[in-house]
C-alpha atoms as a PDB file:
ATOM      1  CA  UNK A   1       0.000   0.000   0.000  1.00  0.00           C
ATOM      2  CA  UNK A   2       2.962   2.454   1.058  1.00  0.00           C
ATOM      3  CA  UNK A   3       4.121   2.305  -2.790  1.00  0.00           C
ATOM      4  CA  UNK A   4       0.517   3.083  -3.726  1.00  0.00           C
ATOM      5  CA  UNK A   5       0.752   5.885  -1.629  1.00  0.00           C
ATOM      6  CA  UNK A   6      -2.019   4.124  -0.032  1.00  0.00           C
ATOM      7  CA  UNK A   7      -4.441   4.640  -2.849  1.00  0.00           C
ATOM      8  CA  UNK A   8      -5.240   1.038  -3.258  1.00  0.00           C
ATOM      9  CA  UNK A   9      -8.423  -1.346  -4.091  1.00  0.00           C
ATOM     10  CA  UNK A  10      -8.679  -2.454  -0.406  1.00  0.00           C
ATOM     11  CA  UNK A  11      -8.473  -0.873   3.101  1.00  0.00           C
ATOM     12  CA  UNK A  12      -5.883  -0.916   5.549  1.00  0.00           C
ATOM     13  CA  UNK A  13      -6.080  -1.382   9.252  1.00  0.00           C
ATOM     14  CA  UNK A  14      -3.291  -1.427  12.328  1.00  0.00           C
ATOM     15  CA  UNK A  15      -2.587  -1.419  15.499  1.00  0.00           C
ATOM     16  CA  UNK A  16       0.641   0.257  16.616  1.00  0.00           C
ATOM     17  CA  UNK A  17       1.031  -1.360  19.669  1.00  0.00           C
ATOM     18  CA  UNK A  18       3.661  -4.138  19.546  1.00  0.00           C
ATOM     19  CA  UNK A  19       2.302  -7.548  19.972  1.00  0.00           C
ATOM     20  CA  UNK A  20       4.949  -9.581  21.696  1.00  0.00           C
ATOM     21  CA  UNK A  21       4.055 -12.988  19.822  1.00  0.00           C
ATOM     22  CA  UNK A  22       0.125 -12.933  20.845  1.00  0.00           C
ATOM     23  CA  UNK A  23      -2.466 -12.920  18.537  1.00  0.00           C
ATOM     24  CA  UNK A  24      -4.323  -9.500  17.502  1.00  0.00           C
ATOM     25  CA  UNK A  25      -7.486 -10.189  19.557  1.00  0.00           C
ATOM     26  CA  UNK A  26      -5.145 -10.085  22.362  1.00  0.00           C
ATOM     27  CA  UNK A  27      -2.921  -7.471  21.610  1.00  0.00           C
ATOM     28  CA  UNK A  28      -3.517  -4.382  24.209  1.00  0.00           C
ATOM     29  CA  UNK A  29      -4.166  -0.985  21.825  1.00  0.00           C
ATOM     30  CA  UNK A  30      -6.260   1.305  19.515  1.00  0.00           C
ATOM     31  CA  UNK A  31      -6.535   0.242  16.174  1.00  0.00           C
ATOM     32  CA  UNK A  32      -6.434   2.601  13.289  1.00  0.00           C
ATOM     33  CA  UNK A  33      -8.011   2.458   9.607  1.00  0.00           C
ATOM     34  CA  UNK A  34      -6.322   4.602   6.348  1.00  0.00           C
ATOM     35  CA  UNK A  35      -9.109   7.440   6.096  1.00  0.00           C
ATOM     36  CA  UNK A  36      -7.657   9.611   3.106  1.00  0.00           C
ATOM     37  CA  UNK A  37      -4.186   9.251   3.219  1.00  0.00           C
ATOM     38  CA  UNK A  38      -3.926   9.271   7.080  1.00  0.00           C
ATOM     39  CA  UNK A  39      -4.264   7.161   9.607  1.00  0.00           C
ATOM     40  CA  UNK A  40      -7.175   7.497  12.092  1.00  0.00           C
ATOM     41  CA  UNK A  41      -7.194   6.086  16.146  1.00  0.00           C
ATOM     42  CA  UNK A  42     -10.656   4.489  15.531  1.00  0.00           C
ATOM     43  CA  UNK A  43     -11.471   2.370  19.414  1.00  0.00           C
ATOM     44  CA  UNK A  44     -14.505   0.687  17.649  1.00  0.00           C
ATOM     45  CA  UNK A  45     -12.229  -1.489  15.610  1.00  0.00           C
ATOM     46  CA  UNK A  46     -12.821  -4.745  17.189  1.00  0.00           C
ATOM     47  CA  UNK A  47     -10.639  -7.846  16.721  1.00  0.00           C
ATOM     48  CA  UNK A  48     -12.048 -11.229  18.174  1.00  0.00           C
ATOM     49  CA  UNK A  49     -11.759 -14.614  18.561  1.00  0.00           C
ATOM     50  CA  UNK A  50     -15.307 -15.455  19.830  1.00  0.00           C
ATOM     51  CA  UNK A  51     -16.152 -17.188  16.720  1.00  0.00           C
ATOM     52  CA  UNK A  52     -13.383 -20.460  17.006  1.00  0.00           C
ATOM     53  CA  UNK A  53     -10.562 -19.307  19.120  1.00  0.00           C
ATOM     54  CA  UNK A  54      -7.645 -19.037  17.130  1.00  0.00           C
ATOM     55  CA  UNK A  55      -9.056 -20.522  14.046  1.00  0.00           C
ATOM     56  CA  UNK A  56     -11.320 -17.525  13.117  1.00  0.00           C
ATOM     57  CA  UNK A  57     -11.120 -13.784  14.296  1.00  0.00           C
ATOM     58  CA  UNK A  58     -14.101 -11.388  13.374  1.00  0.00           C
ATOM     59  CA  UNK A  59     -13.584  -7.893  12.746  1.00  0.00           C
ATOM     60  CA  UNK A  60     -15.190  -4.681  13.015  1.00  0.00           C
ATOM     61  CA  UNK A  61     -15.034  -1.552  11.363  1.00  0.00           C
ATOM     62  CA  UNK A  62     -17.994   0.772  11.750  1.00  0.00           C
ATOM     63  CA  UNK A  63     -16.227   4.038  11.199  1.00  0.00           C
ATOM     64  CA  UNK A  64     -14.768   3.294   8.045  1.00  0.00           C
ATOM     65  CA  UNK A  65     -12.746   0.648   6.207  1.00  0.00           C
ATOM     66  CA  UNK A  66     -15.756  -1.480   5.900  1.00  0.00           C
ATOM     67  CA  UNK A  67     -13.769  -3.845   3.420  1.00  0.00           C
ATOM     68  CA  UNK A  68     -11.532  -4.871   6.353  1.00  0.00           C
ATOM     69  CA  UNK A  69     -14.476  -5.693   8.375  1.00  0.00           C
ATOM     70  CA  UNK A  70     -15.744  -9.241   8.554  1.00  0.00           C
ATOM     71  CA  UNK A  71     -14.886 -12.891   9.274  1.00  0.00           C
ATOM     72  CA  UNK A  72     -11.173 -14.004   8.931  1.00  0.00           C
ATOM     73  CA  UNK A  73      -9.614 -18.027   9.199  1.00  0.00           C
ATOM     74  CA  UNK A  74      -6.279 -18.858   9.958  1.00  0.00           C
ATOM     75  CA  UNK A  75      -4.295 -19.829   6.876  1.00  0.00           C
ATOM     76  CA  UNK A  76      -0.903 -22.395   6.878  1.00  0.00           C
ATOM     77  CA  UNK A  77       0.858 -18.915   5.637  1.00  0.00           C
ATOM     78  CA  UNK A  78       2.944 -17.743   8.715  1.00  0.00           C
ATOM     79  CA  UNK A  79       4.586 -14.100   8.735  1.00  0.00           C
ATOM     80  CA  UNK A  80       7.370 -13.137  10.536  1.00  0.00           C
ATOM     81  CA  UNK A  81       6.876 -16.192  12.276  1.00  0.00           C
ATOM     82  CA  UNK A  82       3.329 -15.455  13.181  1.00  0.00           C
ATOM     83  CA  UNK A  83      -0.429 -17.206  11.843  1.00  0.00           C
ATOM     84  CA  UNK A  84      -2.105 -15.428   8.743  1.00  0.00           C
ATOM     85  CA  UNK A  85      -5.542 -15.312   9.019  1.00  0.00           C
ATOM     86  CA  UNK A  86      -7.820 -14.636   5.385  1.00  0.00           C
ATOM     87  CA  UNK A  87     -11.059 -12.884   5.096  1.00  0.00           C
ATOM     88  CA  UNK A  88     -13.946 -14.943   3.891  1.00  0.00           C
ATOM     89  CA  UNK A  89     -13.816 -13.014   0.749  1.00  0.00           C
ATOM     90  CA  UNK A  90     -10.203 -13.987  -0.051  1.00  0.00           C
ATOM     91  CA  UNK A  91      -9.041 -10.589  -0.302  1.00  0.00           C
ATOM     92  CA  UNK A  92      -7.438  -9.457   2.485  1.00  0.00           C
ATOM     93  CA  UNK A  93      -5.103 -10.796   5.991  1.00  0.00           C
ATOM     94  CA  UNK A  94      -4.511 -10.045   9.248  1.00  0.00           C
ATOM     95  CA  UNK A  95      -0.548 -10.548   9.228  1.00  0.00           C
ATOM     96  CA  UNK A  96       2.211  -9.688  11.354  1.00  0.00           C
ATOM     97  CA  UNK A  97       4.062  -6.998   9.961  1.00  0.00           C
ATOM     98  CA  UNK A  98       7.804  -6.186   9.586  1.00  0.00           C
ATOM     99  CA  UNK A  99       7.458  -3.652  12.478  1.00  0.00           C
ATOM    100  CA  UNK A 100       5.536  -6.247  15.235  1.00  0.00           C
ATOM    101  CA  UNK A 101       2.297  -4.688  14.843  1.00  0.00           C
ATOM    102  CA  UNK A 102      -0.542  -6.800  13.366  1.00  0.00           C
ATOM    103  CA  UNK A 103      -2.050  -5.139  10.052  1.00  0.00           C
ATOM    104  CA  UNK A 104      -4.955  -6.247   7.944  1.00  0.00           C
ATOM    105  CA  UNK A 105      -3.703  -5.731   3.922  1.00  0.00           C
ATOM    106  CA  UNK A 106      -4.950  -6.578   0.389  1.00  0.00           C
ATOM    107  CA  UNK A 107      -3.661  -9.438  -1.622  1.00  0.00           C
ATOM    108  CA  UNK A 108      -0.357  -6.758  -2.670  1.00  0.00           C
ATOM    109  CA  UNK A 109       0.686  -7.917   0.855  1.00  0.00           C
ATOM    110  CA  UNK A 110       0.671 -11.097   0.412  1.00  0.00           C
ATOM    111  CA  UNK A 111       2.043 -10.754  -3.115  1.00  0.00           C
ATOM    112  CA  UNK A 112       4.903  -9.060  -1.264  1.00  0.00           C
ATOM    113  CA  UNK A 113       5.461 -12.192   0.945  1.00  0.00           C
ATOM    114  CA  UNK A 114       3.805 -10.039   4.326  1.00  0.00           C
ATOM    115  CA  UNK A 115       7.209  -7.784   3.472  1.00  0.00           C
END
């Protein structure tokens, strides 16, 4: 997205907080969703594991980002060491990135090897 100047086909959400090795539904901090070309604080982003623990998370954006927002299942992919988790629609993943923080991307991430 970052060579896209973050103009790309789907949204982007993160949470700066560093996660230590747990998953996101346990990671302690605000998410935030690309609004423009910024990033927002947005504390109704909700990542959860209440579906299947571990094998599903559920997200939810209702501020924005909508194409983020939905059901996600863990994948065999691992990124920097961590599960990969893809949204029902195929189109986007809750990774680890190369920073610690976990980040939901469009397929260019995973293109890009989660780099």
């Amino acid at each position: 997205a970052k060579d896209k100047n973050f103009k790309c086909s789907h949204g982007l959400i993160f949470c700066r907080t560093l996660h230590h090795g747990v998953s996101p539904d346990q990671v302690d901090g605000v998410w935030e969703r690309l609004h423009e070309d910024s990033f927002l604080e947005d504390s109704s982003i909700v990542v959860s594991s209440k579906i299947r623990p571990s094998q599903s998370l559920l997200v939810v954006t209702p501020n924005g980002q909508q194409r983020c927002a939905g059901n996600y299942v863990l994948t065999d992919a691992v990124a920097h060491g961590l599960p990969v988790w893809q949204h029902q629609s195929g189109k986007s993943y809750v990774y680890c990135g190369t920073n610690g923080s976990w980040i939901i991307g469009g397929s260019d991430a995973k293109e890009l090897g989660f780099n």
